[in-house]
Protein backbone atom coordinates (compact mmCIF):
# COMPACT_ATOMS: atom_id res chain seq x y z
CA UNK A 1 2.28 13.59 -46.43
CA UNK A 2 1.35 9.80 -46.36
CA UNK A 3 1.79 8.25 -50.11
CA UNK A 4 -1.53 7.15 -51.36
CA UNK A 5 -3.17 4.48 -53.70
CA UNK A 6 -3.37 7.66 -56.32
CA UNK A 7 0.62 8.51 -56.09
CA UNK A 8 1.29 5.22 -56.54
CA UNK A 9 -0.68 5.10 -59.49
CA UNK A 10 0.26 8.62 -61.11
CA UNK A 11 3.91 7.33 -61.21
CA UNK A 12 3.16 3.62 -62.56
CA UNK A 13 0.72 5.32 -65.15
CA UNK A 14 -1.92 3.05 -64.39
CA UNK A 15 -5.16 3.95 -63.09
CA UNK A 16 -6.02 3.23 -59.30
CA UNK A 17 -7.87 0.72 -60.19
CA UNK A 18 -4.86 -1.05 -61.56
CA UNK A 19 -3.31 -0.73 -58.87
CA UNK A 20 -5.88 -1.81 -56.84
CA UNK A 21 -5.94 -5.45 -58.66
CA UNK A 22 -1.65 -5.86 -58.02
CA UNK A 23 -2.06 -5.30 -54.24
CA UNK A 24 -5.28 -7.49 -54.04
CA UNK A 25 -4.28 -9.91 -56.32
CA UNK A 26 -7.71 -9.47 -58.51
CA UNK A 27 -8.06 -9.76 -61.92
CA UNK A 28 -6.16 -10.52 -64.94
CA UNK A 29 -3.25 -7.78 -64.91
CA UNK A 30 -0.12 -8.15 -67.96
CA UNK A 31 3.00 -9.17 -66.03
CA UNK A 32 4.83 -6.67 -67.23
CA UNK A 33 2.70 -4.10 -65.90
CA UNK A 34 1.97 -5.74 -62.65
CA UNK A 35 5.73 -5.54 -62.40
CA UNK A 36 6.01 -2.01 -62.62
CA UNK A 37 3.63 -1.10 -60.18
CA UNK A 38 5.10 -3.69 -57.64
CA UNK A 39 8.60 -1.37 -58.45
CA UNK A 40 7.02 1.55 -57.80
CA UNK A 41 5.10 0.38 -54.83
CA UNK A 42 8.70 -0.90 -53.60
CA UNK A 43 10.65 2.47 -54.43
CA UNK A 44 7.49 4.47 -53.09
CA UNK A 45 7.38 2.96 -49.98
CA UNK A 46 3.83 2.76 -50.23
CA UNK A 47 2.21 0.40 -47.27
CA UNK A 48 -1.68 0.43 -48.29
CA UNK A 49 -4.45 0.80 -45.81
CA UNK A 50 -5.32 -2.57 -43.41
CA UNK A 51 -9.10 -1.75 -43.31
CA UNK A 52 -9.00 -0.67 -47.35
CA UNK A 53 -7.29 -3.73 -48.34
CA UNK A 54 -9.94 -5.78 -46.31
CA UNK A 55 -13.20 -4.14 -47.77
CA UNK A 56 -11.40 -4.58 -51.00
CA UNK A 57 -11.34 -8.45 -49.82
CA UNK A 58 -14.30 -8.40 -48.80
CA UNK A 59 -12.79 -9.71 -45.24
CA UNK A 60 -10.31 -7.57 -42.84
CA UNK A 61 -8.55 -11.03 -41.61
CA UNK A 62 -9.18 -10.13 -38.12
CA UNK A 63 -10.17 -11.71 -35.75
CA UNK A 64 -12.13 -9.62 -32.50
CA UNK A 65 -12.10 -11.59 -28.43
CA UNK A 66 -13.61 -10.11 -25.85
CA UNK A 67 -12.68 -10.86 -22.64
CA UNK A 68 -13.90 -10.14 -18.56
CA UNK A 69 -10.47 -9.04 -17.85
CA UNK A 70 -6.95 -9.64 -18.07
CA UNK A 71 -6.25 -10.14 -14.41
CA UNK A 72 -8.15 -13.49 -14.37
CA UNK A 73 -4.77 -16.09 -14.17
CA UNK A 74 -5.68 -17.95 -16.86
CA UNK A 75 -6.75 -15.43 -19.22
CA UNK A 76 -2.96 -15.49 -20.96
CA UNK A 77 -3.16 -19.19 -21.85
CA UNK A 78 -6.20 -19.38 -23.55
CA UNK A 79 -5.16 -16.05 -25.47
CA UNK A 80 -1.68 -17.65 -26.34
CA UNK A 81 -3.31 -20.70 -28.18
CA UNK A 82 -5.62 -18.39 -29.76
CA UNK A 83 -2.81 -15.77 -31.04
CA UNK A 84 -0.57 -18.94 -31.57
CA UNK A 85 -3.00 -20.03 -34.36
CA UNK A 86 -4.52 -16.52 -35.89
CA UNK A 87 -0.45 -15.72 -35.96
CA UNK A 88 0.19 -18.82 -38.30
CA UNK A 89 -2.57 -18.28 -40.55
CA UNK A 90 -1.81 -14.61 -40.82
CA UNK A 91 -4.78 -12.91 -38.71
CA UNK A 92 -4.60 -9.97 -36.13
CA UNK A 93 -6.58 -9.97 -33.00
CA UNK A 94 -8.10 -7.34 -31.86
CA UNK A 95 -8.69 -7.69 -27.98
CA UNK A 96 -11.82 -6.24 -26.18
CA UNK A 97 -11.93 -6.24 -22.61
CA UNK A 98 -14.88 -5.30 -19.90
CA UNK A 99 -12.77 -3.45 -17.34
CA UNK A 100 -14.77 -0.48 -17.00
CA UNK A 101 -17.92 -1.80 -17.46
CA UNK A 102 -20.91 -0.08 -19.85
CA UNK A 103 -17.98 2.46 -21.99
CA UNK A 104 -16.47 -0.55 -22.60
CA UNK A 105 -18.88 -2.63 -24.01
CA UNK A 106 -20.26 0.66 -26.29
CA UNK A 107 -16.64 0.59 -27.36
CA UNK A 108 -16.63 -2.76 -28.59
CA UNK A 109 -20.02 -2.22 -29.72
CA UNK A 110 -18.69 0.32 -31.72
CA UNK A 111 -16.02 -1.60 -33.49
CA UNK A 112 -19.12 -4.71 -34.26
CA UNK A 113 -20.71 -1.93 -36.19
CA UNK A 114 -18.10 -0.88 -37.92
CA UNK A 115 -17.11 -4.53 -39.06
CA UNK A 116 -13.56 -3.91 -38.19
CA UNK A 117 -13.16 -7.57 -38.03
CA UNK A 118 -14.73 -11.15 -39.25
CA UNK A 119 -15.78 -13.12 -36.52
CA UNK A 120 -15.61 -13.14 -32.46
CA UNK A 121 -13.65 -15.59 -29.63
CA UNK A 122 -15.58 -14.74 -26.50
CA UNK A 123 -14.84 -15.64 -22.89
CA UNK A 124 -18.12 -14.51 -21.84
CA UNK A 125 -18.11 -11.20 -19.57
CA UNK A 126 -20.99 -11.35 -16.71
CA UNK A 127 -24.26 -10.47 -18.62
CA UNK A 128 -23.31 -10.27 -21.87
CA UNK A 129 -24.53 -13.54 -23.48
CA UNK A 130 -27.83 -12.42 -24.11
CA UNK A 131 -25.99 -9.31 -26.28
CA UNK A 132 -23.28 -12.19 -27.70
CA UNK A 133 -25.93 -14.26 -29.12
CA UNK A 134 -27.78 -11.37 -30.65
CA UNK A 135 -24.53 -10.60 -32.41
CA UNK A 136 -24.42 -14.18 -33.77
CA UNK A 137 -27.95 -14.68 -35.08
CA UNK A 138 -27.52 -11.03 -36.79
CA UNK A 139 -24.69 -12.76 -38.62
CA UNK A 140 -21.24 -12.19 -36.87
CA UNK A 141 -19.45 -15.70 -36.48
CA UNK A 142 -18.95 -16.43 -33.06
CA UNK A 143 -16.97 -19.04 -30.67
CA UNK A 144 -17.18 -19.03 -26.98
CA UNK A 145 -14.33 -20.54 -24.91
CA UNK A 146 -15.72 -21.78 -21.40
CA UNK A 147 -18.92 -21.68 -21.73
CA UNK A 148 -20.49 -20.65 -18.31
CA UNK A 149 -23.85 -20.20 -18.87
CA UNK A 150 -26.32 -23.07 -16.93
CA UNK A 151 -28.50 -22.31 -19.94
CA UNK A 152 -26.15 -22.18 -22.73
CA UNK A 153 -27.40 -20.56 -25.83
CA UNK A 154 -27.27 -22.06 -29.27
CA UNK A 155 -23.50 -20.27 -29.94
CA UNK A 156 -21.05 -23.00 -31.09
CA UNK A 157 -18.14 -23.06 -27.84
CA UNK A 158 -15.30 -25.02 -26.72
CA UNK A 159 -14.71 -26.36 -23.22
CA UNK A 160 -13.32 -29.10 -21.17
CA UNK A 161 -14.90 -31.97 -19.30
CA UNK A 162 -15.65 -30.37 -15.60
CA UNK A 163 -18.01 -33.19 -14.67
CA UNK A 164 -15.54 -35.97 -15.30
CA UNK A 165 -12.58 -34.21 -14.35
CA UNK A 166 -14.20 -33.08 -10.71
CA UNK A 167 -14.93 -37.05 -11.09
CA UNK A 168 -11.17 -37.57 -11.01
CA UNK A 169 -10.29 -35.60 -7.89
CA UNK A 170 -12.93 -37.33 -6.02
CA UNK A 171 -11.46 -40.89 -7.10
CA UNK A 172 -7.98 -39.92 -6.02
CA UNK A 173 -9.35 -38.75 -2.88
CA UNK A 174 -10.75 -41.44 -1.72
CA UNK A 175 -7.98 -43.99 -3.01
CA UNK A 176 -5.67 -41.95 -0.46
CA UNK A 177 -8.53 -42.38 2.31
CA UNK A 178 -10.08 -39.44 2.45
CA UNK A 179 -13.78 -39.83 3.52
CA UNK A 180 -14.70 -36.17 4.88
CA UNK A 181 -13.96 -33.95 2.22
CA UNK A 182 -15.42 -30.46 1.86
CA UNK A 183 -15.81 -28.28 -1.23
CA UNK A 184 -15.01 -24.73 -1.69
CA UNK A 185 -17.57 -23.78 -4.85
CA UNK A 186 -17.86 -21.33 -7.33
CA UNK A 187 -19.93 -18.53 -8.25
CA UNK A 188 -23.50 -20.69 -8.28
CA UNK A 189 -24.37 -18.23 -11.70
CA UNK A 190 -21.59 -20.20 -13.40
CA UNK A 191 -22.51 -24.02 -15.62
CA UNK A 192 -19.05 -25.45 -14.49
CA UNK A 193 -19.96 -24.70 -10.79
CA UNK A 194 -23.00 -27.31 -11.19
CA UNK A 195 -21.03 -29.51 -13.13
CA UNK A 196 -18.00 -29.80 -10.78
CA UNK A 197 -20.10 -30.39 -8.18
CA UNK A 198 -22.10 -32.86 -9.32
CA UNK A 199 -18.96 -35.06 -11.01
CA UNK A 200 -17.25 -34.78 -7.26
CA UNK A 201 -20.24 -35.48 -5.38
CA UNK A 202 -21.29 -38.46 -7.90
CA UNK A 203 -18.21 -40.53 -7.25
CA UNK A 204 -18.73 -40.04 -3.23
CA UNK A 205 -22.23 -41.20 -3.37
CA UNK A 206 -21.50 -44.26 -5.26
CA UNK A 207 -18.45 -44.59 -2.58
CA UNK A 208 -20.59 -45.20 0.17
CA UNK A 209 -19.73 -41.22 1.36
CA UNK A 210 -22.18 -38.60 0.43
CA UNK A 211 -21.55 -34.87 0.52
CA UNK A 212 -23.87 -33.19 2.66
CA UNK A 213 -24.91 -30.09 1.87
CA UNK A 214 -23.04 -28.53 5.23
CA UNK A 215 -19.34 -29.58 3.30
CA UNK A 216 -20.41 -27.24 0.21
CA UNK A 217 -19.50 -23.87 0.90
CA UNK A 218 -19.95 -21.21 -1.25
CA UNK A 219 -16.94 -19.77 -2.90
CA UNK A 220 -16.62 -16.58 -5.77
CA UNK A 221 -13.01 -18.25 -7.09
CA UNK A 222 -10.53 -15.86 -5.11
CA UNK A 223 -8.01 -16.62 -2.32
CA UNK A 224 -10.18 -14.73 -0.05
CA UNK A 225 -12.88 -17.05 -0.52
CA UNK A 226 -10.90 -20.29 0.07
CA UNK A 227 -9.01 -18.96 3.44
CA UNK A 228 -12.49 -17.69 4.69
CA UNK A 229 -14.28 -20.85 3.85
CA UNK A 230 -12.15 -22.66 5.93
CA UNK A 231 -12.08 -20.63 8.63
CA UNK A 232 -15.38 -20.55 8.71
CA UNK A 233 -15.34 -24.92 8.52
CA UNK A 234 -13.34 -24.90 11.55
CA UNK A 235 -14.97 -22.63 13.62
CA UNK A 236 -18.15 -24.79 13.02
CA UNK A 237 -16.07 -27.73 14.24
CA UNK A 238 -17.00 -29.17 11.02
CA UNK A 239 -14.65 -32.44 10.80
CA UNK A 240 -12.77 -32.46 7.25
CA UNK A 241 -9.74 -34.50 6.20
CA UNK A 242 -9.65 -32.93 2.41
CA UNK A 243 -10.47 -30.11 0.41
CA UNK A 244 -11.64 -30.12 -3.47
CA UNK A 245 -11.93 -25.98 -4.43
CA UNK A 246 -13.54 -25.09 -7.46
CA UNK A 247 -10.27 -23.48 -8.64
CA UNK A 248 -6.66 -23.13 -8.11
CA UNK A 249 -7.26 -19.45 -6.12
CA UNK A 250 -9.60 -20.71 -3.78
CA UNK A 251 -7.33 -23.98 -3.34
CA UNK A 252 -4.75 -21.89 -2.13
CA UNK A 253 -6.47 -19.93 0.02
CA UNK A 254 -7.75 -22.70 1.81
CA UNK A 255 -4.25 -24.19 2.14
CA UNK A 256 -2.75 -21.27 4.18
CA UNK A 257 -5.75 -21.48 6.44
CA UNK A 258 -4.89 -25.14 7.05
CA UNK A 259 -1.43 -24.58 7.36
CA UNK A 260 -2.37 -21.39 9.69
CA UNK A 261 -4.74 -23.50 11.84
CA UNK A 262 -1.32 -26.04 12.86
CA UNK A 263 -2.50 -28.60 10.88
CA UNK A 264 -0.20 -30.62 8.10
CA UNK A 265 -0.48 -30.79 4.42
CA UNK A 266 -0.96 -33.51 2.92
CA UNK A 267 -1.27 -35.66 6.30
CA UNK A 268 -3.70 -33.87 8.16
CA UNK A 269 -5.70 -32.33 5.28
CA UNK A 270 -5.43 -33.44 1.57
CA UNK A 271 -6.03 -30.46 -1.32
CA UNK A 272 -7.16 -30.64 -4.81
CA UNK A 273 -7.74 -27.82 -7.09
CA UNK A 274 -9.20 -27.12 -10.36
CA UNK A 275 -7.44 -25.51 -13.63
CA UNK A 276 -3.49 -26.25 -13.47
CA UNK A 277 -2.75 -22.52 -13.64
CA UNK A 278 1.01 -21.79 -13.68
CA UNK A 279 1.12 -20.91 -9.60
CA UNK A 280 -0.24 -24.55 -8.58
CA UNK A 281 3.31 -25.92 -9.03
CA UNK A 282 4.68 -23.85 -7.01
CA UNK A 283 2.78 -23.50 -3.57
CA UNK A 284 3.86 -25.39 -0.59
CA UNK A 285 3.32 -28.02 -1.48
CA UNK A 286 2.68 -28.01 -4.59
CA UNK A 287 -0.87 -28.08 -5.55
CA UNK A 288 -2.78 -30.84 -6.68
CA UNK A 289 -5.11 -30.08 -9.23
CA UNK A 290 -7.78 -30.80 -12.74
CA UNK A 291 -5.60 -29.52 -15.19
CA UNK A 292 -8.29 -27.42 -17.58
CA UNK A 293 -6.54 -27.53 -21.76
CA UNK A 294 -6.67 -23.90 -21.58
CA UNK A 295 -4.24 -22.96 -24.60
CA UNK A 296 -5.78 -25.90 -26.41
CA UNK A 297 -9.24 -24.34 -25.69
CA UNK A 298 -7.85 -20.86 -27.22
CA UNK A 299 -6.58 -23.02 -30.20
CA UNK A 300 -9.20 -25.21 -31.33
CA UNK A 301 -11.63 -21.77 -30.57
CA UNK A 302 -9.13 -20.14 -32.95
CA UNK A 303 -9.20 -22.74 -35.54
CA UNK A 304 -13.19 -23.28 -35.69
CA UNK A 305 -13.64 -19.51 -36.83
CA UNK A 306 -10.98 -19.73 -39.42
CA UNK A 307 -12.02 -22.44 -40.67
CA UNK A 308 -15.30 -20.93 -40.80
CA UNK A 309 -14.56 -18.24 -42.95
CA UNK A 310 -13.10 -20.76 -45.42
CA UNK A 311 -16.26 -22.37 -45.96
CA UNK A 312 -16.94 -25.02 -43.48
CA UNK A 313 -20.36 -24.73 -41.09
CA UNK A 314 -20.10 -23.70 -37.53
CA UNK A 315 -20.44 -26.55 -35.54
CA UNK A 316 -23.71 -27.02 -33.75
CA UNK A 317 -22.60 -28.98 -30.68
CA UNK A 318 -19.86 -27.81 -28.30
CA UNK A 319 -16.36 -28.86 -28.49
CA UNK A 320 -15.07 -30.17 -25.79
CA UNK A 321 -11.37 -31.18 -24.90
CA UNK A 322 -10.87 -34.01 -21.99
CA UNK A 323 -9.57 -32.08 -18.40
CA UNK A 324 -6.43 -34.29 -17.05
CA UNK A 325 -5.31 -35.14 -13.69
CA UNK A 326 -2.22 -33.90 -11.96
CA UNK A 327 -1.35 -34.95 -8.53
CA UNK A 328 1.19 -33.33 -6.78
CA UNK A 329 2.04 -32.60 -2.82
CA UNK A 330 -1.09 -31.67 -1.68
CA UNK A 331 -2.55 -34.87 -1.65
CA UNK A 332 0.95 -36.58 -0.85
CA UNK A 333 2.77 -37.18 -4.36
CA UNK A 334 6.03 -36.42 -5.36
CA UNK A 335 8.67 -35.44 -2.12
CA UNK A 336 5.75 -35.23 0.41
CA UNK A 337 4.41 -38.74 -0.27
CA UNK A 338 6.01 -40.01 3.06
CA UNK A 339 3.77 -39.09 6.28
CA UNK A 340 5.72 -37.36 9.02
């Protein structure tokens, strides 16, 4: 049988109570008596109850994220730097996923309602935001990480600078000579869609090189998407010396079509990704790309609840961490900066 708060207590002669105050850390106990029940806790073996020690807290030092899915590549970085940081200050994290869809959001409802932990780190599943920010005015602290709503809700988040950072690929671009470009979007349901569009498309315009509207084609973030969308660009006979994808996947998709098609990589057709994930360093050539602070996203998401629940106010405008630039291959750095 499993030793309980009352065993411990029978064999200290204290009450529970008493007992109750050494393991918590409450109250004004005698040394000598907190002593002995710390003994007898030791000899006992006793290991109390996570979720009784946190009511008796009033806090379970938990911390819930829910999550589309682990498949998505960079998923694992933005969980690192939040585990990374819940780790140090001595938190669990209890990880809620959307893989099968309504059971697993009445799961995780389940778990809200039972307050099995303090606040929420959300990378936002498809159609949940309106639920998410119900949540939050009801009370439950909440943090979203890449927020992907085009009307974002008043839930404090953290994300990085798409606008500016599509900005960047566009300016290297064009400082290699690339005039035609076409763009491989996202999902048009997504913010950071818009607003790497827009940044790219900005710096063209004021180039002297607009983006029409027949170099934008649409794009759901998968290698599927980026081979098809330029197979699609050449059988138009739709001109194009570079690419800019929305994301690394589609990126390199649309490489092997180029390389499929007998055309060269960087010289005939320069590529530029978007979020750095661990794969763009090693394609052939190695992928250009906006690298996206994921596992400083996960961090400072990670940090703004905690220090939340020691007092300080949610913040009421989003936190944002600059995107950096990282040429490589594609667009003719490192070993394949010499045309053939």
């Amino acid at each position: 049988m499993p030793i309980t708060i009352a065993d411990v207590a029978a064999r200290a002669k204290v009450s529970k109570t008493t007992v109750s105050r050494v393991l918590n850390g409450k109250g004004e106990l005698d040394e000598s008596t907190a002593a002995r029940v710390r003994k007898v806790i030791e000899e006992m073996g006793y290991v109390p109850s996570s979720r009784a020690v946190g009511l008796a807290r009033g806090r379970t030092r938990v911390v819930g994220m829910l999550v589309p899915s682990l498949t998505w590549p960079w998923i694992g970085d933005v969980l690192q730097g939040a585990v990374d940081v819940l780790e140090t200050e001595r938190y669990g994290l209890l990880l809620f996923t959307c893989n099968r869809g309504e059971e697993s959001m009445r799961q995780f409802g389940a778990q809200v309602s039972a307050k099995s932990f303090d606040g929420l780190l959300v990378i936002e599943p498809e159609g949940t935001l309106d639920y998410i920010a119900t949540l939050h005015a009801r009370g439950l602290p909440v943090v979203l990480i890449d927020d992907r709503d085009v009307q974002p809700v008043q839930i404090p988040s953290v994300g990085t600078t798409n606008h500016t950072g599509a900005g960047a690929a566009a300016r290297h671009l064009l400082e290699i000579g690339r005039h035609k470009p076409l763009v491989i979007a996202g999902p048009e349901r997504f913010g950071c869609t818009a607003q790497r569009l827009d940044g790219f498309a900005a710096v063209y315009a004021e180039a002297g090189h607009p983006v029409t509207a027949d170099r934008v084609l649409p794009g759901d973030f998968t290698i599927a998407c980026g081979f098809e969308a330029v197979q699609s660009a050449y059988e138009a006979g739709l001109e194009f010396d570079a690419i800019f994808a929305h994301n690394d996947l589609s990126a390199t998709g649309a490489m092997q079509a180029v390389l499929d098609s007998g055309r060269r990589i960087p010289q005939d057709v320069a590529v530029v990704g978007f979020d750095d994930i661990p794969m763009a360093a090693h394609t052939q050539p190695p992928l250009t790309t906006v690298h996206q602070p994921l596992r400083e996203m996960g961090e400072a998401a990670a940090r703004t609840l905690l220090a939340h629940f020691e007092g300080s106010p949610l913040p009421n405008r989003p936190t944002v961490i600059p995107a950096t630039f990282t040429a490589r291959g594609s667009t003719g750095a490192g070993p394949y900066a010499e045309p053939s």
